[in-house]
Protein backbone atom coordinates (compact mmCIF):
# COMPACT_ATOMS: atom_id res chain seq x y z
CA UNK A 1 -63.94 44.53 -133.43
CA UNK A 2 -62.78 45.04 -129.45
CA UNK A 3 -61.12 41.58 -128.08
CA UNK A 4 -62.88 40.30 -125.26
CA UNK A 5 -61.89 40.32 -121.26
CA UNK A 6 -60.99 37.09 -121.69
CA UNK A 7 -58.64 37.43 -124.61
CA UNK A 8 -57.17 41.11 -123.00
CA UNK A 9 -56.73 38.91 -120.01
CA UNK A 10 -54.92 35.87 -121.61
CA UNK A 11 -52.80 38.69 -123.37
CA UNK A 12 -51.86 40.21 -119.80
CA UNK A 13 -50.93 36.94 -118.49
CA UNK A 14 -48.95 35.78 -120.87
CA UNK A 15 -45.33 35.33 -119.61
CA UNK A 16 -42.51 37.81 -120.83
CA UNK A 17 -40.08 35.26 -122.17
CA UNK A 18 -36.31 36.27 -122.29
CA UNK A 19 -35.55 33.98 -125.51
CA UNK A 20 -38.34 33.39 -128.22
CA UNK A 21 -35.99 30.30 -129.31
CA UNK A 22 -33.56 27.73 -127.97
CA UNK A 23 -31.40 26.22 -130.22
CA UNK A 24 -30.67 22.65 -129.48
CA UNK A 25 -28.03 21.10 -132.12
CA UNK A 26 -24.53 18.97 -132.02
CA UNK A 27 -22.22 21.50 -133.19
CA UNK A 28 -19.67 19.36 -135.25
CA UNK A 29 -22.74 17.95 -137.54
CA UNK A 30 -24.51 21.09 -138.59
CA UNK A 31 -23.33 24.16 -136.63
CA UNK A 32 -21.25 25.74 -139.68
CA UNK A 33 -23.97 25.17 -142.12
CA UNK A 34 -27.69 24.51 -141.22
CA UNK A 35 -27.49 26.05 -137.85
CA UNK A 36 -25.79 29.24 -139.52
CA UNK A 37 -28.41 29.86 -141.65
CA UNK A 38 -30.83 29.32 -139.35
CA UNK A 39 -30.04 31.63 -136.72
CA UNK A 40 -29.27 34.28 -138.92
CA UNK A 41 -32.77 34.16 -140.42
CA UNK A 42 -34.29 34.04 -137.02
CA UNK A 43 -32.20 36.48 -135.04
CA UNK A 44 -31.31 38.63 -137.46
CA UNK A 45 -33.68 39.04 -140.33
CA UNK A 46 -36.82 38.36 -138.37
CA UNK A 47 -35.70 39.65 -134.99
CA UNK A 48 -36.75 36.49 -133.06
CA UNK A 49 -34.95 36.17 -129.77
CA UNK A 50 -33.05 33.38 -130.12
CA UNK A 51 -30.18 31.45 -128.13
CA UNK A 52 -27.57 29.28 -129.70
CA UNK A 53 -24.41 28.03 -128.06
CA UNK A 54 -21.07 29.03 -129.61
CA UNK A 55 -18.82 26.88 -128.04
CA UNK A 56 -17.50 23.55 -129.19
CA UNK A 57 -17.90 20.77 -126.60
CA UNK A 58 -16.01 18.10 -125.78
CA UNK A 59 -17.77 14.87 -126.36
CA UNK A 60 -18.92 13.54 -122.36
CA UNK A 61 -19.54 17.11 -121.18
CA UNK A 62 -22.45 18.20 -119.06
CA UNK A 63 -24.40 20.66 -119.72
CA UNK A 64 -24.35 23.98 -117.24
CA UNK A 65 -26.60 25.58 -115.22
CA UNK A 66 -26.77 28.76 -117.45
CA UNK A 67 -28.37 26.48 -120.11
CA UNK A 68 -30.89 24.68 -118.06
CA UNK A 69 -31.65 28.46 -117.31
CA UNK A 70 -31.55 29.23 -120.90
CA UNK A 71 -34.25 26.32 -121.59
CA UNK A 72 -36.39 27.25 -118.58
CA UNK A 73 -36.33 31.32 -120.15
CA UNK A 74 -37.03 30.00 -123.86
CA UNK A 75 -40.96 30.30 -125.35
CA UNK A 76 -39.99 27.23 -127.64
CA UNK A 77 -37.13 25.22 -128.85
CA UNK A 78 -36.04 23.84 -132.30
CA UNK A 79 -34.36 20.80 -131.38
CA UNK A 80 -31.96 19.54 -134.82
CA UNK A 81 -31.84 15.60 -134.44
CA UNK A 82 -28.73 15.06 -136.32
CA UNK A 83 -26.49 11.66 -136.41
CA UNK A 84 -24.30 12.36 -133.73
CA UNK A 85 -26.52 14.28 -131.51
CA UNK A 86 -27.18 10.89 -129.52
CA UNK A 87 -23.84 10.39 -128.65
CA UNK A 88 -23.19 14.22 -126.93
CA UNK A 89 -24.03 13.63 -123.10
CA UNK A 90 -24.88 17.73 -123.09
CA UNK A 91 -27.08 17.30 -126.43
CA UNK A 92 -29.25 14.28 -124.19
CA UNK A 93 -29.15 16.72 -121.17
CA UNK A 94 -30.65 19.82 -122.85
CA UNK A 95 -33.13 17.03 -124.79
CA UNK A 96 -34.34 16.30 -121.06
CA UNK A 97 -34.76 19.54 -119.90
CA UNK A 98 -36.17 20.51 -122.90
CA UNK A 99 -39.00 18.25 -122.55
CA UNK A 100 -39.45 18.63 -119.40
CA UNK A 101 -40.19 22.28 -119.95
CA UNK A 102 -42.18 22.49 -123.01
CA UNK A 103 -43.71 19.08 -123.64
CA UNK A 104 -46.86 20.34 -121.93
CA UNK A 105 -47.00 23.85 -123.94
CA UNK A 106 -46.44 21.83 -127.01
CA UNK A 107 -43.49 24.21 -128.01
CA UNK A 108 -40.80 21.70 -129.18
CA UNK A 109 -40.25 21.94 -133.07
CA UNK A 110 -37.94 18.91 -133.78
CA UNK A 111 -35.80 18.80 -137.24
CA UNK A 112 -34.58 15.68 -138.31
CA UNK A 113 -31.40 16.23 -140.09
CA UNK A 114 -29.98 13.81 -141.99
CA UNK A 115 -31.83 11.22 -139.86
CA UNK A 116 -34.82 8.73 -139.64
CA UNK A 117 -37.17 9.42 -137.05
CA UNK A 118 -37.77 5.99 -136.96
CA UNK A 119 -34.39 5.44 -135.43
CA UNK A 120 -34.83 7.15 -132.51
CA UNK A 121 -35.89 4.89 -129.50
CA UNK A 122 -35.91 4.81 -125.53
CA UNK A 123 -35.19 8.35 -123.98
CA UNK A 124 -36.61 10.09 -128.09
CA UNK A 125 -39.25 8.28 -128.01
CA UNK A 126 -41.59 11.60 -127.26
CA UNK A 127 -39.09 13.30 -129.32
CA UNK A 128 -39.19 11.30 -132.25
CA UNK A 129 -43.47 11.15 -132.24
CA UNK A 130 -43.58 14.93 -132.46
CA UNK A 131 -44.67 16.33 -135.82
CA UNK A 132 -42.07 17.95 -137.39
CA UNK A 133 -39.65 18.21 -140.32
CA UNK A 134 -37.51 15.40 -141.98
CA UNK A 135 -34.40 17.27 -143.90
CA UNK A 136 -35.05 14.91 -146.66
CA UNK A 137 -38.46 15.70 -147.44
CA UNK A 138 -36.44 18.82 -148.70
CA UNK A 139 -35.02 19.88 -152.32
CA UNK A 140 -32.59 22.44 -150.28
CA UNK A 141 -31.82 23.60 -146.94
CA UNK A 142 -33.25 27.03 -148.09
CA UNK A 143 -36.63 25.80 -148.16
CA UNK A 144 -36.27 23.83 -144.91
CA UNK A 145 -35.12 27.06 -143.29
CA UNK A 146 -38.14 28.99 -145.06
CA UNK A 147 -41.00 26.86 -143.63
CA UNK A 148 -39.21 26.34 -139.95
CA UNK A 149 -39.20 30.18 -139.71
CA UNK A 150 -42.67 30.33 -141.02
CA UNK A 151 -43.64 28.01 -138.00
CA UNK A 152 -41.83 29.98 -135.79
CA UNK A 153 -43.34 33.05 -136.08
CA UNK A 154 -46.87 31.78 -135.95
CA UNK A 155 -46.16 30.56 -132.30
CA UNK A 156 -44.02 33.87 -131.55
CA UNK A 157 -46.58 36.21 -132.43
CA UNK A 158 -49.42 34.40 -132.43
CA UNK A 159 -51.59 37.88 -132.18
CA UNK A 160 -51.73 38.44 -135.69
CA UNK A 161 -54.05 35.35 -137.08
CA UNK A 162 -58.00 35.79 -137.18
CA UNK A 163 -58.24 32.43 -134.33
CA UNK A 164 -59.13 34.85 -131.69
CA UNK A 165 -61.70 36.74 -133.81
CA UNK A 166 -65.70 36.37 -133.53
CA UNK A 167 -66.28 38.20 -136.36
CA UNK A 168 -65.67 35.77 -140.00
CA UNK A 169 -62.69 37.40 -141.72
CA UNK A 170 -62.18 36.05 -144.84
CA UNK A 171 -59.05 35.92 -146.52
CA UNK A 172 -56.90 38.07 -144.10
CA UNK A 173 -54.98 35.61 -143.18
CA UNK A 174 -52.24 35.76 -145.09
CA UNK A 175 -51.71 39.51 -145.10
CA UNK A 176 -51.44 39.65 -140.98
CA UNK A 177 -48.92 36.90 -141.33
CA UNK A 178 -46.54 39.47 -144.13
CA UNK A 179 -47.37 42.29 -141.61
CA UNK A 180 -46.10 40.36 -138.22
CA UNK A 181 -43.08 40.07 -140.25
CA UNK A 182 -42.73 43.69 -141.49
CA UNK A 183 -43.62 44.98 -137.43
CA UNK A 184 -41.17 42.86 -135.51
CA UNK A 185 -42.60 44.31 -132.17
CA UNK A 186 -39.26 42.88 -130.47
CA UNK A 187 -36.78 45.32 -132.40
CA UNK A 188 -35.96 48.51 -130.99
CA UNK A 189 -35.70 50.17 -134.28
CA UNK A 190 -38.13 52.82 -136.23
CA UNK A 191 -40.47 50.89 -138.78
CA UNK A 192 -43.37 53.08 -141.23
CA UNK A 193 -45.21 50.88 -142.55
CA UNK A 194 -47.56 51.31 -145.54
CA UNK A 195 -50.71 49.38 -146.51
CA UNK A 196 -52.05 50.40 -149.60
CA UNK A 197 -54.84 49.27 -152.03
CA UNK A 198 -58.06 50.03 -153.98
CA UNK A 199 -61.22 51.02 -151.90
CA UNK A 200 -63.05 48.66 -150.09
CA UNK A 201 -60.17 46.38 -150.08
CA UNK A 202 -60.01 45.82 -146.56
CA UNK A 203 -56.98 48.29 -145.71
CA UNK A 204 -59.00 49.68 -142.22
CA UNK A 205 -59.97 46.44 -141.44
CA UNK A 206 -56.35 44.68 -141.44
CA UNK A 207 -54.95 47.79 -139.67
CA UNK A 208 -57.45 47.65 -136.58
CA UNK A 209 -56.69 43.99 -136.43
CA UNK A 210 -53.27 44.66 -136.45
CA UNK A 211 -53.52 47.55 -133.58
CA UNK A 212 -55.97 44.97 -131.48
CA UNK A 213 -53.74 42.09 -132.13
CA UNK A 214 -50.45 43.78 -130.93
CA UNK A 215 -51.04 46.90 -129.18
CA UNK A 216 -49.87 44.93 -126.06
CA UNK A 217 -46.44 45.02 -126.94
CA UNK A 218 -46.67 48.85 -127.03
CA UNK A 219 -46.15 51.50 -123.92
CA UNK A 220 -48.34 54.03 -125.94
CA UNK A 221 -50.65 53.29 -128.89
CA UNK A 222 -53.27 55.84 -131.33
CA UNK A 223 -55.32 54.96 -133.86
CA UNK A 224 -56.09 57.86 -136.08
CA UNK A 225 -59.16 57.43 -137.66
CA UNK A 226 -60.37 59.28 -141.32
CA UNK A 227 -57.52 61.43 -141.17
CA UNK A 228 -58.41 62.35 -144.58
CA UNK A 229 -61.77 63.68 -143.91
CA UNK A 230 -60.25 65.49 -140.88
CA UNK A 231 -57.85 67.29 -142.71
CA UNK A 232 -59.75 68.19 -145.38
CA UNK A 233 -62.36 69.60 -143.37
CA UNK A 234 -59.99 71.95 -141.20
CA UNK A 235 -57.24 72.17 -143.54
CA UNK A 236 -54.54 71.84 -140.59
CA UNK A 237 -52.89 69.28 -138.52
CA UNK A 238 -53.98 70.42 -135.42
CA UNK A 239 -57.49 68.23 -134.85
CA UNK A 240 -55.26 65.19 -135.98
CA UNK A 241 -52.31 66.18 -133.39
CA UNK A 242 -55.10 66.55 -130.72
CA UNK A 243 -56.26 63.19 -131.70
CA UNK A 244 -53.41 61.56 -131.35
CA UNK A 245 -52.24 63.16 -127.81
CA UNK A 246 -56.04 62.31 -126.29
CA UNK A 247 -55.82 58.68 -125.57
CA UNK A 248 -51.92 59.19 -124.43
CA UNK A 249 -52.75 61.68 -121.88
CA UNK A 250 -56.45 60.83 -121.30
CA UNK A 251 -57.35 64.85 -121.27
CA UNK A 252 -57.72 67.41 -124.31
CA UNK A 253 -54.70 69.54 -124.76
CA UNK A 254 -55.71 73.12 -124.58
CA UNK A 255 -51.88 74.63 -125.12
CA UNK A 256 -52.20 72.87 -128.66
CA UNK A 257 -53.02 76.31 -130.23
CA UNK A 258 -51.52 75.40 -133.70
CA UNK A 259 -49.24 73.28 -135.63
CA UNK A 260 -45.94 73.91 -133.88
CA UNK A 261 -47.28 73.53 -130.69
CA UNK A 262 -48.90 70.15 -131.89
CA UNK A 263 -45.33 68.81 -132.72
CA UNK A 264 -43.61 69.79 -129.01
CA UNK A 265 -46.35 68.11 -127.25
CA UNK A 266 -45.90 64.95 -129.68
CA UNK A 267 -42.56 65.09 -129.29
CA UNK A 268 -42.79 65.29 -125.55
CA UNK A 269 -45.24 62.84 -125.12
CA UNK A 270 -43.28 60.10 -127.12
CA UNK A 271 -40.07 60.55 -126.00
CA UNK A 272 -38.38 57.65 -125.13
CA UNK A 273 -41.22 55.27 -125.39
CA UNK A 274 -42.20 52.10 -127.74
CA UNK A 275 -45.00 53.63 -129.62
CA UNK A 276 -47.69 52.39 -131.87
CA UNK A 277 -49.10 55.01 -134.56
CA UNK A 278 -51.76 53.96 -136.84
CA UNK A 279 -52.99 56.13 -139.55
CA UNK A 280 -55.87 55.39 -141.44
CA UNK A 281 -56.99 56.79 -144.53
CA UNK A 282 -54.32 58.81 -145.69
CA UNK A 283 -53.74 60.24 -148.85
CA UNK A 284 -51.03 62.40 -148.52
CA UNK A 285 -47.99 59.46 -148.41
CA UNK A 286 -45.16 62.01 -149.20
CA UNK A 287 -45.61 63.86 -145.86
CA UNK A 288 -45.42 60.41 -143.50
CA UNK A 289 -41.86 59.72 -145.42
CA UNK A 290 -43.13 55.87 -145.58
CA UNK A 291 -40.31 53.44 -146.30
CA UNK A 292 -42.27 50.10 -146.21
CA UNK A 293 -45.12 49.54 -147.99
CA UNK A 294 -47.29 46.34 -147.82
CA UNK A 295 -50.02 46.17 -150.54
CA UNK A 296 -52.92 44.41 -149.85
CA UNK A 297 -54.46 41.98 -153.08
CA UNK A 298 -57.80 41.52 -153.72
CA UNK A 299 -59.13 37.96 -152.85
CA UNK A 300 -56.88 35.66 -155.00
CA UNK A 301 -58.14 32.71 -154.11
CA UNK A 302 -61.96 31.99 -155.43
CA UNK A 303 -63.06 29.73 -152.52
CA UNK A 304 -62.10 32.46 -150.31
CA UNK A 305 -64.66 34.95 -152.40
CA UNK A 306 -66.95 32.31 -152.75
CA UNK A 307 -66.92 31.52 -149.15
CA UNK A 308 -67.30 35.59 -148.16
CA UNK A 309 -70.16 36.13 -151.45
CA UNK A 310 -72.04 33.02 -149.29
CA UNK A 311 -71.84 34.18 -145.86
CA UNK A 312 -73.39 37.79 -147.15
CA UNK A 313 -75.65 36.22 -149.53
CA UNK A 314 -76.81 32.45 -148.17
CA UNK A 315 -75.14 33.14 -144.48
CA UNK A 316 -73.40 30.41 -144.80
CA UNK A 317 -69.99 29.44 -146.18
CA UNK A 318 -71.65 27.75 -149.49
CA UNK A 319 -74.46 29.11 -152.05
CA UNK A 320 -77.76 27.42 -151.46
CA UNK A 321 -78.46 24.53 -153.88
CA UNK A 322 -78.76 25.45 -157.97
CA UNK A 323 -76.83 28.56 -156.92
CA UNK A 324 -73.67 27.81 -157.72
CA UNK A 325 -73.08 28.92 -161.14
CA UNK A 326 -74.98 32.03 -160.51
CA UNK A 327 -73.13 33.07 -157.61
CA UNK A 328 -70.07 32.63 -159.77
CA UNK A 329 -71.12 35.49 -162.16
CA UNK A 330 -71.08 37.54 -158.98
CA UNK A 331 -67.51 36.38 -158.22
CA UNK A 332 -66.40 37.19 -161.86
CA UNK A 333 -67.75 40.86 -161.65
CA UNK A 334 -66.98 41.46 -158.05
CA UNK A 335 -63.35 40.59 -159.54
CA UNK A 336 -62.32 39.50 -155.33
CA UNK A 337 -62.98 42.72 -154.51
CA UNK A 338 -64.21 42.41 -150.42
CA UNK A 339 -66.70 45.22 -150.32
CA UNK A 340 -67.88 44.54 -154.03
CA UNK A 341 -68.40 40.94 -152.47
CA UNK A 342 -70.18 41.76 -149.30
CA UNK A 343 -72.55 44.35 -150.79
CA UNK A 344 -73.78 42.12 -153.46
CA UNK A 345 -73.85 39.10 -150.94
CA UNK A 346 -76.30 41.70 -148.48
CA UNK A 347 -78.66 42.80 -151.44
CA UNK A 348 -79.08 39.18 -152.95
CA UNK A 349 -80.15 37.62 -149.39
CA UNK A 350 -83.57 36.12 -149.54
CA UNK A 351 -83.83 36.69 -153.27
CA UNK A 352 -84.55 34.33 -155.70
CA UNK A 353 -82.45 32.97 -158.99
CA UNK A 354 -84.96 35.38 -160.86
C-alpha cells in the first residue's frame, strides 16, 4: 500500500499555495447573492482558502498589484461570467492574468451566470471553450453551488482519490471523497473522526489510504495498528502509548514505565504541532470521546461488486462468458460485502460452472 518515490516526490514538490481559490466576479451582478453563498460554502464550511474582493469598483478601474499577486498565489480560480462582467476594465484585467497563470495547469473553473457561452468572443474566446457550468442548466443556485464545491475539492485535495493507486480499489471512491471533507487538513481546529462498519468492510483499508494520501500535510503522523488485540493482550495502554511515541521520536521510550507516564510524554511530544492519529481497530469508542463518525456502506452499487467478484474470480473486471448469472448468485449472498466478495472471487478462480 506504500506510494511510490515518484508519487512522495510529486507530493514534496508540490507548491504551498497561499489561496486554494480566487474569486473572479462583477460585484453589482452577483456579489450579494451567488457569490455570498459561494464563498461561505468554500471558506467557511469546507475550509478552502479562498480570496474574494469586498470592495465595490468603480466601472473603468484597474485592477492593483495586490490582486495580480492574489492570482499569481491562487491554486485555481472560479471565474463567474456574468452580463456585465465584460464591461468592468478590472473584471478583463484579472480575466488576463488569470489565464495567463493557470491556463497551462488547467485550473480555471468558469461559471456562466446568467449568460451564453456562446456570446463570448475575442479576448473569452479560451474562456468561453473551457468546460464548465451554465447557471441555467440549473433548477437552483443551491445545486450549482453543490457541484462547483464538489469540483473544487477534488482539485484541492486531490490526495484522497484511488488515481495514484496500483493496487484496484473498488468502490472507495466515494467514501475518501466524504472523508477529505470531514479532515479539512487546512483548519487549525481539533477533528476525531470515526469510521465504523461491519467486518471486512474495508474500514483499515480506507484509513491507510487516508494516512498515505494526506500524511503530508501533517508535522507528526502514527498509525496504530490492532489496537484491539494489543490491549487485550496486555490489558494497559502502555504498548499502545509506546507505539504511538516510536515513529515520532524514532527511539523506544524507556521512562514510559506506565500509564501516566505514557500521557506526559504524549503530551510533550505533541505539543504545539499539526498531528495525524490513526487508530485502527478499536472497540472501545467511549474512551476516544469521538464526535464525528463516518460509516462506511457496503458496495451499493452492483457493477462495483460485480467488477471486484471478477477481478478475484476471472481477474478481470467482467465474469468469463456463461458466467454471468452465476456470478450474480455470488453477488446476492455476498450482499456487497468486500471481503465476502474477494474471498469467494479467490476460491472460485480456475473453477468450473460445476
Amino acid at each position: 500500500m506504500a506510494l511510490s518515490s515518484t508519487q512522495r516526490a510529486s507530493e514534496q514538490s508540490t507548491p504551498r499555495w497561499k489561496h486554494n481559490v480566487f474569486l473572479s466576479f462583477r460585484g453589482e451582478d452577483t456579489r450579494k447573492g451567488f457569490i455570498s453563498h459561494l464563498y461561505h460554502e468554500l471558506d467557511y464550511w469546507q475550509t478552502i482558502k479562498t480570496f474574494k474582493d469586498n470592495r465595490d469598483l468603480e466601472r473603468g478601474t484597474s485592477i492593483s498589484p495586490e490582486f495580480l499577486c492574489a492570482i499569481e498565489e491562487s491554486q485555481l480560480a472560479i471565474v463567474v461570467l456574468s452580463p456585465n462582467y465584460a464591461s468592468s476594465t478590472w473584471c478583463l484585467d484579472e480575466l488576463t492574468k488569470v489565464v495567463e497563470c493557470m491556463e497551462a495547469r488547467d485550473t480555471i473553473l468558469p461559471i456562466f451566470y446568467g449568460v451564453d457561452p456562446s456570446q463570448w468572443k475575442a479576448d473569452l474566446t479560451k474562456v468561453a471553450n473551457l468546460c464548465g457550468w451554465d447557471s441555467k442548466n440549473f433548477k437552483c443556485e443551491r445545486e450549482l453551488i453543490e457541484d462547483i464545491v464538489k469540483c473544487v475539492w477534488r482539485k484541492v485535495h486531490p490526495s484522497l482519490t484511488l488515481s495514484n493507486y496500483p493496487d484496484k480499489l473498488v468502490g472507495m471512491n466515494s467514501g475518501l471523497e466524504q472523508l477529505g471533507v470531514l479532515l479539512a487538513t487546512d483548519a487549525d481546529d481539533v477533528r476525531f473522526i470515526g469510521i465504523t462498519g461491519m467486518g471486512g468492510i474495508g474500514k483499515t483499508t480506507i484509513a491507510k489510504l487516508v494516512f498515505e494520501g494526506i500524511s503530508h500535510h501533517f508535522e507528526v503522523c502514527s498509525f496504530l495498528a490492532n489496537v484491539r488485540e494489543v490491549y487485550a493482550k496486555h490489558r494497559t495502554l502502555v504498548d499502545l502509548q509506546k507505539q504511538l511515541l516510536f515513529p515520532i521520536l524514532k527511539e523506544e521510550i524507556k521512562q514510559v514505565w506506565d500509564e501516566l507516564w505514557g500521557t506526559f510524554f504524549t503530551k510533550k511530544c505533541l505539543h504545539n504541532k499539526k498531528v495525524l492519529l490513526i487508530l485502527d481497530d478499536v472497540d472501545q469508542l467511549d474512551q476516544l470521546q469521538i464526535l464525528t463518525y463516518h460509516k462506511v456502506e457496503g458496495l451499493s452499487d452492483d457493477d462495483e461488486s460485480l467488477e471486484l467478484f471478477s477481478l478475484n474470480a476471472f481477474r478481470k473486471d467482467q465474469p468469463e462468458e456463461g458466467f454471468l448469472e452465476l456470478s450474480k448468485r455470488f453477488l446476492n449472498y455476498a450482499k456487497g460485502l468486500p471481503l465476502a466478495l474477494k474471498v469467494l472471487g479467490c476460491s472460485l478462480y480456475n473453477e468450473g460452472q460445476d
